[in-house]
C-alpha atoms as a PDB file:
ATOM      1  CA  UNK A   1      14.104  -6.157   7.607  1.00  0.00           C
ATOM      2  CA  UNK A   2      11.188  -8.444   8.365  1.00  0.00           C
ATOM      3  CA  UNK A   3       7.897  -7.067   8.052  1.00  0.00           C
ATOM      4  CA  UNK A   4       4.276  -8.450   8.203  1.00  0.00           C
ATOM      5  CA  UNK A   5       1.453  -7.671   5.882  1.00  0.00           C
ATOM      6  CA  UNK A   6      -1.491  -6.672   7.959  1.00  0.00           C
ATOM      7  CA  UNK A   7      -3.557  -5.382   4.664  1.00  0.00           C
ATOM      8  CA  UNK A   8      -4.002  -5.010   0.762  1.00  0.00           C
ATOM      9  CA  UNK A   9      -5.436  -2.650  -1.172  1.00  0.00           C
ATOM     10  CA  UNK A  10      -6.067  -2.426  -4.991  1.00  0.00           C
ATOM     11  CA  UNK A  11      -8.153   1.155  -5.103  1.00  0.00           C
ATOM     12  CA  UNK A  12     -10.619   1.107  -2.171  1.00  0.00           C
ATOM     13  CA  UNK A  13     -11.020  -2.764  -2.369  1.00  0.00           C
ATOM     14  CA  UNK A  14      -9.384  -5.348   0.184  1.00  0.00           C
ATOM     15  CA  UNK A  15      -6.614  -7.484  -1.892  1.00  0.00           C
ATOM     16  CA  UNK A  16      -4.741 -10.466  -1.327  1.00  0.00           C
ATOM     17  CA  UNK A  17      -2.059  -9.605   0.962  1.00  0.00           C
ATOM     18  CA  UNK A  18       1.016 -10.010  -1.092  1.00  0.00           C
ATOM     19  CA  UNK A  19       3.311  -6.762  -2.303  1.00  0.00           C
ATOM     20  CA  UNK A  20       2.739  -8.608  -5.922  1.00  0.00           C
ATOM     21  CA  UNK A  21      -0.804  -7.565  -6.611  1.00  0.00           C
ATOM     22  CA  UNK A  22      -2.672  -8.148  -9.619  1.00  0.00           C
ATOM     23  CA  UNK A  23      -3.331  -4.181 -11.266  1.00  0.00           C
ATOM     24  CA  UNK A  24      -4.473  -6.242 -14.421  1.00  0.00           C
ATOM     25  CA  UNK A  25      -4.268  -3.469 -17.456  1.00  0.00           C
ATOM     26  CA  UNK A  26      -3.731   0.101 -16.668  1.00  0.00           C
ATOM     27  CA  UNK A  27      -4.422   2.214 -19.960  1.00  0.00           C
ATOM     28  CA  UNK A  28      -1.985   5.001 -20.622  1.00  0.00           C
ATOM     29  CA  UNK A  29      -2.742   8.262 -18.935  1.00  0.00           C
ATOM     30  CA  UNK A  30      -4.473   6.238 -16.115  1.00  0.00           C
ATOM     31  CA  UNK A  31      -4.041   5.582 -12.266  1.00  0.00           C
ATOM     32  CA  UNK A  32      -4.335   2.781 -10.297  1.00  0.00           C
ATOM     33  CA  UNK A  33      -3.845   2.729  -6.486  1.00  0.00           C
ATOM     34  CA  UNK A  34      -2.281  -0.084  -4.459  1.00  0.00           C
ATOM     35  CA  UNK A  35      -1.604   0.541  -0.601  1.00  0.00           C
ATOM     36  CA  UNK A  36      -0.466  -2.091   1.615  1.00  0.00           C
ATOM     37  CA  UNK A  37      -0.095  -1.920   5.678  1.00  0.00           C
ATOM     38  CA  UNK A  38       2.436  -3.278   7.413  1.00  0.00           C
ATOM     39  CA  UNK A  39       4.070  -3.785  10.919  1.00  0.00           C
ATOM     40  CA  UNK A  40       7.335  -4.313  11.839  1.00  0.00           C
ATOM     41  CA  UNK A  41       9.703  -4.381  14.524  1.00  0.00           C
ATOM     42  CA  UNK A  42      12.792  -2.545  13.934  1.00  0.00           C
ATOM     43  CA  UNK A  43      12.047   0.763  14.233  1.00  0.00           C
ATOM     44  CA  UNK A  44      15.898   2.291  13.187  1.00  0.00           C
ATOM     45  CA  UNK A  45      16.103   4.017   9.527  1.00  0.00           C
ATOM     46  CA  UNK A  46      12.581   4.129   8.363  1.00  0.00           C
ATOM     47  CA  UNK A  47      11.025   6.641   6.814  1.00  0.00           C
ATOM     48  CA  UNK A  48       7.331   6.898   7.229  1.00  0.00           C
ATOM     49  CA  UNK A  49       5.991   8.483   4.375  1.00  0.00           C
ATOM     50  CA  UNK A  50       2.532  10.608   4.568  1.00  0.00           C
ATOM     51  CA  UNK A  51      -0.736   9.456   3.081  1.00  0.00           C
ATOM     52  CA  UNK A  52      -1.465  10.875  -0.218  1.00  0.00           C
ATOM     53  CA  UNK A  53      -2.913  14.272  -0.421  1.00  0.00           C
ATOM     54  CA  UNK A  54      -6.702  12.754  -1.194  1.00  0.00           C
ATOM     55  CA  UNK A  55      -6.634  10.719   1.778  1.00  0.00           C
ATOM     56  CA  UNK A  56      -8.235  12.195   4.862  1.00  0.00           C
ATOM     57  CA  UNK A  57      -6.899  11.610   8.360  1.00  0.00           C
ATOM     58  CA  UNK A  58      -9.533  11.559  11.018  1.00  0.00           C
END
């Protein structure tokens, strides 16, 4: 499947827009968040996944 990378996230700030970002050292018992968006064109067998329950949808 080809897909594009519109956007990169590491937390709430942009990132480069590569799947392989840089999370740098996560200490144990901590979270780091990474979201990416993406287009594509084939639309059969994808599942779209909600956002995370913190997220708000306007």
């Amino acid at each position: 499947m080809d897909f594009t990378i519109i956007e990169s996230y590491l937390e709430d700030q942009p990132a480069e827009k590569t799947l392989l970002i840089n999370f740098g050292d996560i200490d144990p018992e901590n979270v780091i968040l990474g979201r990416w968006v993406m287009e594509t064109r084939c639309l059969e067998n994808i599942s779209i996944l909600p956002p995370p329950l913190h997220m708000q949808m306007s």
